[in-house]
C-alpha atoms as a PDB file:
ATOM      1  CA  UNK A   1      86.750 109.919 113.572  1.00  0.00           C
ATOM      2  CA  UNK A   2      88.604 106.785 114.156  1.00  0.00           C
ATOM      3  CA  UNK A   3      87.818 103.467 112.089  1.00  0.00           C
ATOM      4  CA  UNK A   4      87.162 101.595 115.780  1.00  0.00           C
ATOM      5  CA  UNK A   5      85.978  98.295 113.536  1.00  0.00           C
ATOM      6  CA  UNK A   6      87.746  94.935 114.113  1.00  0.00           C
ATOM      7  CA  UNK A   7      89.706  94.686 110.929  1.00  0.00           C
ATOM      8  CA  UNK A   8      88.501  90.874 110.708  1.00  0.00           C
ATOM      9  CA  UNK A   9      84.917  91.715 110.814  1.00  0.00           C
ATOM     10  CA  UNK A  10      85.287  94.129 107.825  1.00  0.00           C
ATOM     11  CA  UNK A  11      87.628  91.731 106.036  1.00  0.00           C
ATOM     12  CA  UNK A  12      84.933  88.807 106.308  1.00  0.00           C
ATOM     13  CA  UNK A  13      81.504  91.532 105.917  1.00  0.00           C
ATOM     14  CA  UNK A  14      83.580  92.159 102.506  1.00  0.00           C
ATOM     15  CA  UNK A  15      84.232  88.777 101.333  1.00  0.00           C
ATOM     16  CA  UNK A  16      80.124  88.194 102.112  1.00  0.00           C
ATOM     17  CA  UNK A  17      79.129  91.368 100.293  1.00  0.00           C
ATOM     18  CA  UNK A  18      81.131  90.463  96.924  1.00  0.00           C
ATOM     19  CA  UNK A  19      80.006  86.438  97.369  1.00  0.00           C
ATOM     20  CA  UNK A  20      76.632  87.829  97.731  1.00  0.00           C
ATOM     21  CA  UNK A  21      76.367  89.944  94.423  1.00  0.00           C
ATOM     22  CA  UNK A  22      76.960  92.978  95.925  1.00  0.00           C
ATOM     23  CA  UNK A  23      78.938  94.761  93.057  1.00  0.00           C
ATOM     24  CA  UNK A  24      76.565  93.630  90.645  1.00  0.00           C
ATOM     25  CA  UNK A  25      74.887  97.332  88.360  1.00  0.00           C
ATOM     26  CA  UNK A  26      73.316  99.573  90.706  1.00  0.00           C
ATOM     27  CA  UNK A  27      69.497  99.738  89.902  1.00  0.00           C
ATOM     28  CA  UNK A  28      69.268 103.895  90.436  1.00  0.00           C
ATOM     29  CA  UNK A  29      72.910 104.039  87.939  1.00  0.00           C
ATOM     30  CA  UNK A  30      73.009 101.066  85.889  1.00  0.00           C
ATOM     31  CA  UNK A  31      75.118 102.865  83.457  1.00  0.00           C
ATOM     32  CA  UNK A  32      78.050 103.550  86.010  1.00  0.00           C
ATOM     33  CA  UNK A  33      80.422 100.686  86.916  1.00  0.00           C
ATOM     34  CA  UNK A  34      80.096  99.700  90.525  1.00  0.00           C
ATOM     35  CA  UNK A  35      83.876 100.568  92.265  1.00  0.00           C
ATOM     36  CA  UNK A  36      85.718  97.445  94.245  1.00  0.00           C
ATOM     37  CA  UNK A  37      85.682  98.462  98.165  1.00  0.00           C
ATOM     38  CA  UNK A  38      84.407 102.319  97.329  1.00  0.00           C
ATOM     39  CA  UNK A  39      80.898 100.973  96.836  1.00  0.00           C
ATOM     40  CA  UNK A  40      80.852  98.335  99.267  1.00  0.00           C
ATOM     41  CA  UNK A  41      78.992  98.151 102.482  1.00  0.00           C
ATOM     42  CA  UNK A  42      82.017  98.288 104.674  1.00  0.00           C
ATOM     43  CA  UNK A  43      83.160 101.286 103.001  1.00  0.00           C
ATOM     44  CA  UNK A  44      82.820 104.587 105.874  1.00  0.00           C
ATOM     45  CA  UNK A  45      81.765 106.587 103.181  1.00  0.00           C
ATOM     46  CA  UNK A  46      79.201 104.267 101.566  1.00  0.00           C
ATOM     47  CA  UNK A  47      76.211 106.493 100.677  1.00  0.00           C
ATOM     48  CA  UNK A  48      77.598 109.189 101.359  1.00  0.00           C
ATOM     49  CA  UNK A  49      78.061 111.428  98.507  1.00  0.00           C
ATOM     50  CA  UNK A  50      80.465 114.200 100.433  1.00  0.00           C
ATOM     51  CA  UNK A  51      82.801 111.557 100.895  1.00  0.00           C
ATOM     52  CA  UNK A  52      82.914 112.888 104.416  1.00  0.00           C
ATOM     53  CA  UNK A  53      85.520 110.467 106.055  1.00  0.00           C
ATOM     54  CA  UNK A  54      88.911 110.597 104.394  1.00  0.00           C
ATOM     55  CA  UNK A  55      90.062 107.437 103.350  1.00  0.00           C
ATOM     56  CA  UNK A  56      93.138 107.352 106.250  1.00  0.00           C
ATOM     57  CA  UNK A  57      90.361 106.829 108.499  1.00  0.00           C
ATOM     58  CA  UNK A  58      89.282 103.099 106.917  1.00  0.00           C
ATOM     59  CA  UNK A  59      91.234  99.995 108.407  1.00  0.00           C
ATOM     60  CA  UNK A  60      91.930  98.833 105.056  1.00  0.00           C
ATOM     61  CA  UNK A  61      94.422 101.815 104.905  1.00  0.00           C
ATOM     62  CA  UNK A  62      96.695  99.792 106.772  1.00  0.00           C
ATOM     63  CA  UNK A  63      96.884  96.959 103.979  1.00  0.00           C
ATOM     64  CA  UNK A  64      98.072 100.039 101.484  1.00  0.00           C
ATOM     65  CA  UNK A  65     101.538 100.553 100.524  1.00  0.00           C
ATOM     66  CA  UNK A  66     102.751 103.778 101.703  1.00  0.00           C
ATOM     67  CA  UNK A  67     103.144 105.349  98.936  1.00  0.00           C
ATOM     68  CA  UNK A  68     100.047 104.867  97.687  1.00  0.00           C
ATOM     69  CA  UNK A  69      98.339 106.296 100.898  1.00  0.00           C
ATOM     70  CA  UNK A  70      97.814 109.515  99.303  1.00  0.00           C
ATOM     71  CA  UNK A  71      95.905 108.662  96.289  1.00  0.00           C
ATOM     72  CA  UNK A  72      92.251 109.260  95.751  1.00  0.00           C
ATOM     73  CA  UNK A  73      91.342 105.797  96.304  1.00  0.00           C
ATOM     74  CA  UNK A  74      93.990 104.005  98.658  1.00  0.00           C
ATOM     75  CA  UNK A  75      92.362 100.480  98.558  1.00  0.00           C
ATOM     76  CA  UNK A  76      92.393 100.154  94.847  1.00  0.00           C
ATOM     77  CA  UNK A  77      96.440 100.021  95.266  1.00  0.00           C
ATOM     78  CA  UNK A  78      96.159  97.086  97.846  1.00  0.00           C
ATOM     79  CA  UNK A  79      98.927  94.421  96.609  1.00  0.00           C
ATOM     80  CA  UNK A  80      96.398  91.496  95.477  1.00  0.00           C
ATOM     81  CA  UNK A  81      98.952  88.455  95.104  1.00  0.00           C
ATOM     82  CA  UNK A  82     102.399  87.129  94.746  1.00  0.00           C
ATOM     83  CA  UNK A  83     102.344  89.706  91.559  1.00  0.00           C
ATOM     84  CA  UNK A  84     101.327  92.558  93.192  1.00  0.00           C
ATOM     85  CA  UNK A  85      98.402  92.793  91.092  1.00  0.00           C
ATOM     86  CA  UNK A  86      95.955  95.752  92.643  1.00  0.00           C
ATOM     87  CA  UNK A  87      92.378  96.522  91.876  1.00  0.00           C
ATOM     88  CA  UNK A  88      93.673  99.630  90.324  1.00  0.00           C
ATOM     89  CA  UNK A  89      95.890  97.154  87.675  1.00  0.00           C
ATOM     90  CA  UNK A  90      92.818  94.846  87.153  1.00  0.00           C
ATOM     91  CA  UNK A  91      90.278  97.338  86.523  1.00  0.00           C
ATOM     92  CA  UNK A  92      89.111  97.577  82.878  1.00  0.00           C
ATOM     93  CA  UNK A  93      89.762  93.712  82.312  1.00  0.00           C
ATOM     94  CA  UNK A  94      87.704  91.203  82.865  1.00  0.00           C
ATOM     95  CA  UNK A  95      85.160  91.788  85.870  1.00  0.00           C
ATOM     96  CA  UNK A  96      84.760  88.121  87.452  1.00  0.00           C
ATOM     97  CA  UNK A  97      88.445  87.666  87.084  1.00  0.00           C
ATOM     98  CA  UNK A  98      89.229  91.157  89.467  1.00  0.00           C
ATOM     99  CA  UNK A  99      86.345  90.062  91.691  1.00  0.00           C
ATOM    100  CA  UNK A 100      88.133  86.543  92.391  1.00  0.00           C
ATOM    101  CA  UNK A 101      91.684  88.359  92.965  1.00  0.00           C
ATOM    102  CA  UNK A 102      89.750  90.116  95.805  1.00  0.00           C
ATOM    103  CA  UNK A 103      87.980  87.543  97.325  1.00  0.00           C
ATOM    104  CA  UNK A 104      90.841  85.225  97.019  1.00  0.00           C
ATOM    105  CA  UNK A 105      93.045  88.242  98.898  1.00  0.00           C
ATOM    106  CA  UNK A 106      90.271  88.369 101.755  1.00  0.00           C
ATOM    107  CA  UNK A 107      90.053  84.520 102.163  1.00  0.00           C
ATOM    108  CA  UNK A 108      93.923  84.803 103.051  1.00  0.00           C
ATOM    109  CA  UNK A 109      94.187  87.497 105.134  1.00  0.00           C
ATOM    110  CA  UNK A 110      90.931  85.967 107.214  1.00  0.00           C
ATOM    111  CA  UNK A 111      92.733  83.262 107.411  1.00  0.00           C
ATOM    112  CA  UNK A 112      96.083  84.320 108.837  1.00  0.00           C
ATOM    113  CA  UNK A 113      94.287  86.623 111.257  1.00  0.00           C
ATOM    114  CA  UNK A 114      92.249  84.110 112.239  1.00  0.00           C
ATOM    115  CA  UNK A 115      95.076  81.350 112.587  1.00  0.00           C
ATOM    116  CA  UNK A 116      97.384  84.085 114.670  1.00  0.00           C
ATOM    117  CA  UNK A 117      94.540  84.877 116.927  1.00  0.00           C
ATOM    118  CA  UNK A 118      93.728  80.903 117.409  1.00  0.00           C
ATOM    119  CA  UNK A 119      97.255  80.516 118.187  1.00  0.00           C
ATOM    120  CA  UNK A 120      97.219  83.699 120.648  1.00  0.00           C
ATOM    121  CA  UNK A 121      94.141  82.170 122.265  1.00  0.00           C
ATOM    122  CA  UNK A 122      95.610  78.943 122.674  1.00  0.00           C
ATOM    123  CA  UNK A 123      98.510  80.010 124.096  1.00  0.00           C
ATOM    124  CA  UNK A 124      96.678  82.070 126.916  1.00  0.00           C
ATOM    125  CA  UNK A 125      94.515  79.198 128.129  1.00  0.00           C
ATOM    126  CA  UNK A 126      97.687  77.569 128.528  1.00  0.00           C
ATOM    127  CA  UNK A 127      98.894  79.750 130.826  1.00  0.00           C
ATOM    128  CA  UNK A 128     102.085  81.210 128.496  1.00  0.00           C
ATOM    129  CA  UNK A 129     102.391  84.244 129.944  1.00  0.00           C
ATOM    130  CA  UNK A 130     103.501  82.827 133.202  1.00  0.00           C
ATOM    131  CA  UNK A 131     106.029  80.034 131.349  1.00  0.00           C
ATOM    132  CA  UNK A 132     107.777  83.095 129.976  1.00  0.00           C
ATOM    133  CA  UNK A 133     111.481  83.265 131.286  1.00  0.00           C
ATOM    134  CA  UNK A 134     112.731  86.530 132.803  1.00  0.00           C
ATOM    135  CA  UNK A 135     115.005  88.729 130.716  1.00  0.00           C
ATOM    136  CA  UNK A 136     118.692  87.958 131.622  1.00  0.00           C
ATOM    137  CA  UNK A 137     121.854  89.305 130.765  1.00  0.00           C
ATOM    138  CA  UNK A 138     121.986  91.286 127.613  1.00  0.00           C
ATOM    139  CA  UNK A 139     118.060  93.448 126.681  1.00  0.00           C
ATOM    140  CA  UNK A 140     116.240  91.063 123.753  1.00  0.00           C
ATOM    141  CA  UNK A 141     115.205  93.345 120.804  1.00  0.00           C
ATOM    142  CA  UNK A 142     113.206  92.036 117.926  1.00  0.00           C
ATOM    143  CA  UNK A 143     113.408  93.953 114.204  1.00  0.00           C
ATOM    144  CA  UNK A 144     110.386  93.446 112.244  1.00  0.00           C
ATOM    145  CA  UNK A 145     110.368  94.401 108.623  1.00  0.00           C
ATOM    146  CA  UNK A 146     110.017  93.001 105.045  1.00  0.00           C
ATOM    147  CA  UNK A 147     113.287  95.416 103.967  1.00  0.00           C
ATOM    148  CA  UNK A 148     116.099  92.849 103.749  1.00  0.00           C
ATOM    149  CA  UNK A 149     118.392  95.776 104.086  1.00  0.00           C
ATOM    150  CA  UNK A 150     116.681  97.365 107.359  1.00  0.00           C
ATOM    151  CA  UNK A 151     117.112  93.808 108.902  1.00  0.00           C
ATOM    152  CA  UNK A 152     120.270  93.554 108.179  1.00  0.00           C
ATOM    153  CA  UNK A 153     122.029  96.673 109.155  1.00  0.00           C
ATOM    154  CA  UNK A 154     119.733  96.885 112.404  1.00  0.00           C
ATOM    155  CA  UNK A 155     120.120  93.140 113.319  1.00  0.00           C
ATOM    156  CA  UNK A 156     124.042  94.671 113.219  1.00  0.00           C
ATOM    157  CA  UNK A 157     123.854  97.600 114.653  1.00  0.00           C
ATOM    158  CA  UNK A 158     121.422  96.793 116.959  1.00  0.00           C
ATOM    159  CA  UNK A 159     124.193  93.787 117.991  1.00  0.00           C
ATOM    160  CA  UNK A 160     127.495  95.791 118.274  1.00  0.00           C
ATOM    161  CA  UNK A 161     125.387  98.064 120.951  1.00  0.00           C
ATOM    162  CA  UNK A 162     125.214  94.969 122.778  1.00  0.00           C
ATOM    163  CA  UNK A 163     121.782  93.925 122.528  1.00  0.00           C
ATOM    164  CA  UNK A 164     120.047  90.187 121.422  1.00  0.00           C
ATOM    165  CA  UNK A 165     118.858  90.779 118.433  1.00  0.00           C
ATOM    166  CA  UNK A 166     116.167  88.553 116.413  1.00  0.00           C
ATOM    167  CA  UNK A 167     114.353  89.531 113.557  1.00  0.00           C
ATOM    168  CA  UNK A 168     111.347  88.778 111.850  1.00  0.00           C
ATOM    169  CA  UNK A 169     110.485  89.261 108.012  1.00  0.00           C
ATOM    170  CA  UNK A 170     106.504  89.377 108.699  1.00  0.00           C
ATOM    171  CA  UNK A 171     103.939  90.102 111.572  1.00  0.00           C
ATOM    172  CA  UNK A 172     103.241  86.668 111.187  1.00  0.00           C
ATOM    173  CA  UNK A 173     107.001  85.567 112.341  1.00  0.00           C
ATOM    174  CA  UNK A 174     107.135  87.923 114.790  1.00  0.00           C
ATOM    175  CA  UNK A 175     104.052  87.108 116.984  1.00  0.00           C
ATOM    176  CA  UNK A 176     105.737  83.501 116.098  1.00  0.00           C
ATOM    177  CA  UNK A 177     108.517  84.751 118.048  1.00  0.00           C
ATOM    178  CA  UNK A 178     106.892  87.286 120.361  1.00  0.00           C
ATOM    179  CA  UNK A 179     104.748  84.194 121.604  1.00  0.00           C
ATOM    180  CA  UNK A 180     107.898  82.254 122.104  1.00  0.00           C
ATOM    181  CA  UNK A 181     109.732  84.259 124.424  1.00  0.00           C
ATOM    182  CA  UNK A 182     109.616  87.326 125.831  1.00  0.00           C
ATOM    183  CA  UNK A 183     111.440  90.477 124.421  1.00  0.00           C
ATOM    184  CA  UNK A 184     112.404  93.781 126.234  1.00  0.00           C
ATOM    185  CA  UNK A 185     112.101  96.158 122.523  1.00  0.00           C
ATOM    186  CA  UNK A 186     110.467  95.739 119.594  1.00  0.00           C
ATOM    187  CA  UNK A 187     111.074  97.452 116.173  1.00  0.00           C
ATOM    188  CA  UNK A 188     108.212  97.666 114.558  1.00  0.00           C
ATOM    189  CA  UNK A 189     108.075  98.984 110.492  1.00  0.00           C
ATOM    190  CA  UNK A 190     104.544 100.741 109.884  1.00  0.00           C
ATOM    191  CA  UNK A 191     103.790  98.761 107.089  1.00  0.00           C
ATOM    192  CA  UNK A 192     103.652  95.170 106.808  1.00  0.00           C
ATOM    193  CA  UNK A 193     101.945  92.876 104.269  1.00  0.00           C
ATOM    194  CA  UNK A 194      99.797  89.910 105.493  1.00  0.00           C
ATOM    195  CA  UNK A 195      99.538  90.333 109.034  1.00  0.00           C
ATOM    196  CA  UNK A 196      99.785  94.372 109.382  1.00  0.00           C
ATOM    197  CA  UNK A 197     100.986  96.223 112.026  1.00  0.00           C
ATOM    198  CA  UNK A 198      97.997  97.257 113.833  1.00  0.00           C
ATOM    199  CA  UNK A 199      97.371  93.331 114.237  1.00  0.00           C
ATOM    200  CA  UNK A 200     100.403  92.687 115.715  1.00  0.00           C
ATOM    201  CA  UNK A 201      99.919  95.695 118.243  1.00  0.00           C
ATOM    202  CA  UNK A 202      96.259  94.232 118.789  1.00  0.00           C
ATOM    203  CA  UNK A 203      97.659  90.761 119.638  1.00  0.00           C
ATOM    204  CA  UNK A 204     100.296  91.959 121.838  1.00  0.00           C
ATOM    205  CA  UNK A 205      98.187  94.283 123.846  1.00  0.00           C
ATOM    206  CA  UNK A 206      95.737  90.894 124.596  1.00  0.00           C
ATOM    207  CA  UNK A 207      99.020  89.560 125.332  1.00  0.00           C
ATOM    208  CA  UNK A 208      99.453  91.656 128.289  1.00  0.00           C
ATOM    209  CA  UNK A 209     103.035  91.613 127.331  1.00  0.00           C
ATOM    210  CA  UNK A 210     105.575  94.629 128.851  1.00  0.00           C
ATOM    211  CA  UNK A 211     107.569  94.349 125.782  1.00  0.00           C
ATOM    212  CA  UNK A 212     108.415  98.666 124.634  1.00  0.00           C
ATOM    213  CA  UNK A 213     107.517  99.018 120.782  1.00  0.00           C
ATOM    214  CA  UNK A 214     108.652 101.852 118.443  1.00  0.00           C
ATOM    215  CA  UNK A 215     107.138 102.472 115.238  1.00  0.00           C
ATOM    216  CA  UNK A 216     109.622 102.865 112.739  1.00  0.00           C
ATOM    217  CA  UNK A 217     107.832 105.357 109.857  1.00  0.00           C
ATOM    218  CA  UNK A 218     108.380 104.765 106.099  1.00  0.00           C
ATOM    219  CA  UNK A 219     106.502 108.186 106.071  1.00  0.00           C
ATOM    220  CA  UNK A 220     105.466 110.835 107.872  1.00  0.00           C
ATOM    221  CA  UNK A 221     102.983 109.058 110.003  1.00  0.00           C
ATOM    222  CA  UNK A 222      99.509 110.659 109.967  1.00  0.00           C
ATOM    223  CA  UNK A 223      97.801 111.853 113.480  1.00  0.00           C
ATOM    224  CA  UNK A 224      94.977 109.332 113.028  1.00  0.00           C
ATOM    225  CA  UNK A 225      97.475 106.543 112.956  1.00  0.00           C
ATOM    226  CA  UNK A 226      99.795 107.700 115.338  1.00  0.00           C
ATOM    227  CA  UNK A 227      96.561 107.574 117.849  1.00  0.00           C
ATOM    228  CA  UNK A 228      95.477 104.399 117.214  1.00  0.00           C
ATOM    229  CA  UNK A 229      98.809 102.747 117.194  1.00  0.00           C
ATOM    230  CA  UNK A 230      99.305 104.709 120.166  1.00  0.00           C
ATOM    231  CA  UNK A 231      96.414 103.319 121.940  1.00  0.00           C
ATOM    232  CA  UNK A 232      97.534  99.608 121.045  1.00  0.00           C
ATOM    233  CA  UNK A 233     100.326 100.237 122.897  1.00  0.00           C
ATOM    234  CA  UNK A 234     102.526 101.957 120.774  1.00  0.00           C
ATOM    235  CA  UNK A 235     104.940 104.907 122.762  1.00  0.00           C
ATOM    236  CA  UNK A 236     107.807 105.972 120.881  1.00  0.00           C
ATOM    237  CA  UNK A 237     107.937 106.247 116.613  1.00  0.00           C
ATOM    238  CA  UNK A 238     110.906 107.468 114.744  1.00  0.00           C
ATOM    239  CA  UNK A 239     111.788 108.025 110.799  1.00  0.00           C
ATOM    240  CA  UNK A 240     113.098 104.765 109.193  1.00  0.00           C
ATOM    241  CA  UNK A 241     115.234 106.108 106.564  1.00  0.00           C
ATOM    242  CA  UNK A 242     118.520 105.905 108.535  1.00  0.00           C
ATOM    243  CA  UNK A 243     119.401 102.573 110.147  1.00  0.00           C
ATOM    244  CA  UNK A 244     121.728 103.868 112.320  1.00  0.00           C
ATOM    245  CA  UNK A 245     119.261 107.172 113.482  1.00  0.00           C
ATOM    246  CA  UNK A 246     116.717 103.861 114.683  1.00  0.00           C
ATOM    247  CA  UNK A 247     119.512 101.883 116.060  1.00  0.00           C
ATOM    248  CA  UNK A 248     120.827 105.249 118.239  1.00  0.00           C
ATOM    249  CA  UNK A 249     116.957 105.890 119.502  1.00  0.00           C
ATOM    250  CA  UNK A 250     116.406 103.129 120.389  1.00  0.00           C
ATOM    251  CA  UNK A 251     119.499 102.598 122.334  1.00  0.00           C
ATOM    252  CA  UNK A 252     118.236 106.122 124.156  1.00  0.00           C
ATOM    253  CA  UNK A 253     115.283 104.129 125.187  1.00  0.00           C
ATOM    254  CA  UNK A 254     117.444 101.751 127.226  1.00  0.00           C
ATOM    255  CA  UNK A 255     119.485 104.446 128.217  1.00  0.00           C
ATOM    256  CA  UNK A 256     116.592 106.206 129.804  1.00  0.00           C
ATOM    257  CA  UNK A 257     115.596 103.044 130.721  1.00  0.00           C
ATOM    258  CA  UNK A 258     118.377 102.146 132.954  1.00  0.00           C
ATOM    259  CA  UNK A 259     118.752 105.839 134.525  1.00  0.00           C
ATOM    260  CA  UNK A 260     114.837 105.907 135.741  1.00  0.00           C
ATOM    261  CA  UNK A 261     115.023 102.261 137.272  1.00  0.00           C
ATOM    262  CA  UNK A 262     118.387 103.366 138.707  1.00  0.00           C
ATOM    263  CA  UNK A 263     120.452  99.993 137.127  1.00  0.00           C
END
């Protein structure tokens, strides 16, 4: 199964179950603690006792560092705030005080999603994608990650191979740029905070852009993901661990490029 949902729809269904009292004792278990996210209405497994979906299947997965993918309850390890409190941290303290750190985490990721799609909507009623300027000269690539050091040594490697390179320290920034001007590659990490990944893909498939993506993997990517990154647009994915290993592939991409276009 694949978690087909639009992540904004389950972010704001969320936010209206806890505002609503949803958490509050369960009537058939009043002695058991109600679980943030697990025992929410937008959970896949939510009266289900089997637990039959796995939690990589759930949208929120993509909000989860990666490594805390594996662990029995991947949401609870979400990065809250600024402090990187989690529900997992906040559990066992006081109960209004965790609920607020997760509504006050939903209000702001509605809101950037909702701002970058305004500003994606925007710019296709006015007619952007024809505005853009052709690619001259030497290929634009973009590096998108929150690892100073990947930026860094891509941004030079990526340069001394003779490429433009930009970067962008968020998904936020880089639709920013993406909507700016037109880019031949994009390097894209598989986890960002804020606006994730699979947003950015989403946006940039409504885009209509032509712009190449690879994925580059913190981890070994799971098959679920790899499809549905794959079917936002997503063609080529390669381990992130050696700067130099994602600067070579995708140099191979314009290599190949070149040869099957005959330039």
């Amino acid at each position: 199964m694949t978690d087909d949902r639009d992540v904004l729809d389950v972010l704001k269904a969320e936010l209206d179950f806890i505002d609503a009292g949803g958490y509050g004792r369960s009537v058939r278990t009043p002695w058991k603690p109600t679980s943030i996210f697990e025992d929410s209405l937008t959970c896949l497994n939510f009266g289900d006792p089997n637990h039959t979906h796995p939690c990589s299947e759930c949208l929120l997965i993509e909000f989860v560092p990666p490594e805390h993918r594996h662990n029995r309850a991947p949401c609870h390890y979400i990065p809250l705030n600024a402090k990187g409190e989690t529900v997992a941290s906040l559990e066992g303290g006081n109960r209004d005080d965790l609920e607020d750190a997760v509504k006050q985490w939903l209000r702001a990721n509605i809101s950037q999603i909702e701002e970058a799609r305004s500003r994606l909507s925007a710019a296709q009623g006015a007619g952007w994608q024809k505005l853009l300027p052709a690619s001259r000269g030497r290929p634009r690539v973009l590096v998108v990650d929150d690892d100073e050091r990947m930026l860094v040594a891509l941004q030079s490697l990526m340069e001394d191979a003779g490429y433009d390179t930009h970067t962008a320290w968020s998904g936020q920034e880089a639709l920013r740029l993406l909507r700016q001007g037109h880019y031949d590659f994009v390097l894209l990490d598989d986890y960002l905070p804020g606006i994730s990944t699979e947003e950015v893909l989403r946006q940039l498939q409504q885009m209509s852009s032509r712009t190449a993506f690879m994925i580059m993997q913190t981890a070994t990517l799971p098959d679920y993901l790899a499809v549905r990154y794959a079917r936002l647009g997503a063609r080529y994915f390669v381990p992130k661990r050696d700067p130099q290993e994602v600067a070579r592939r995708a140099d191979t991409y314009f290599t190949r490029r070149r040869v099957t276009s005959g330039t």
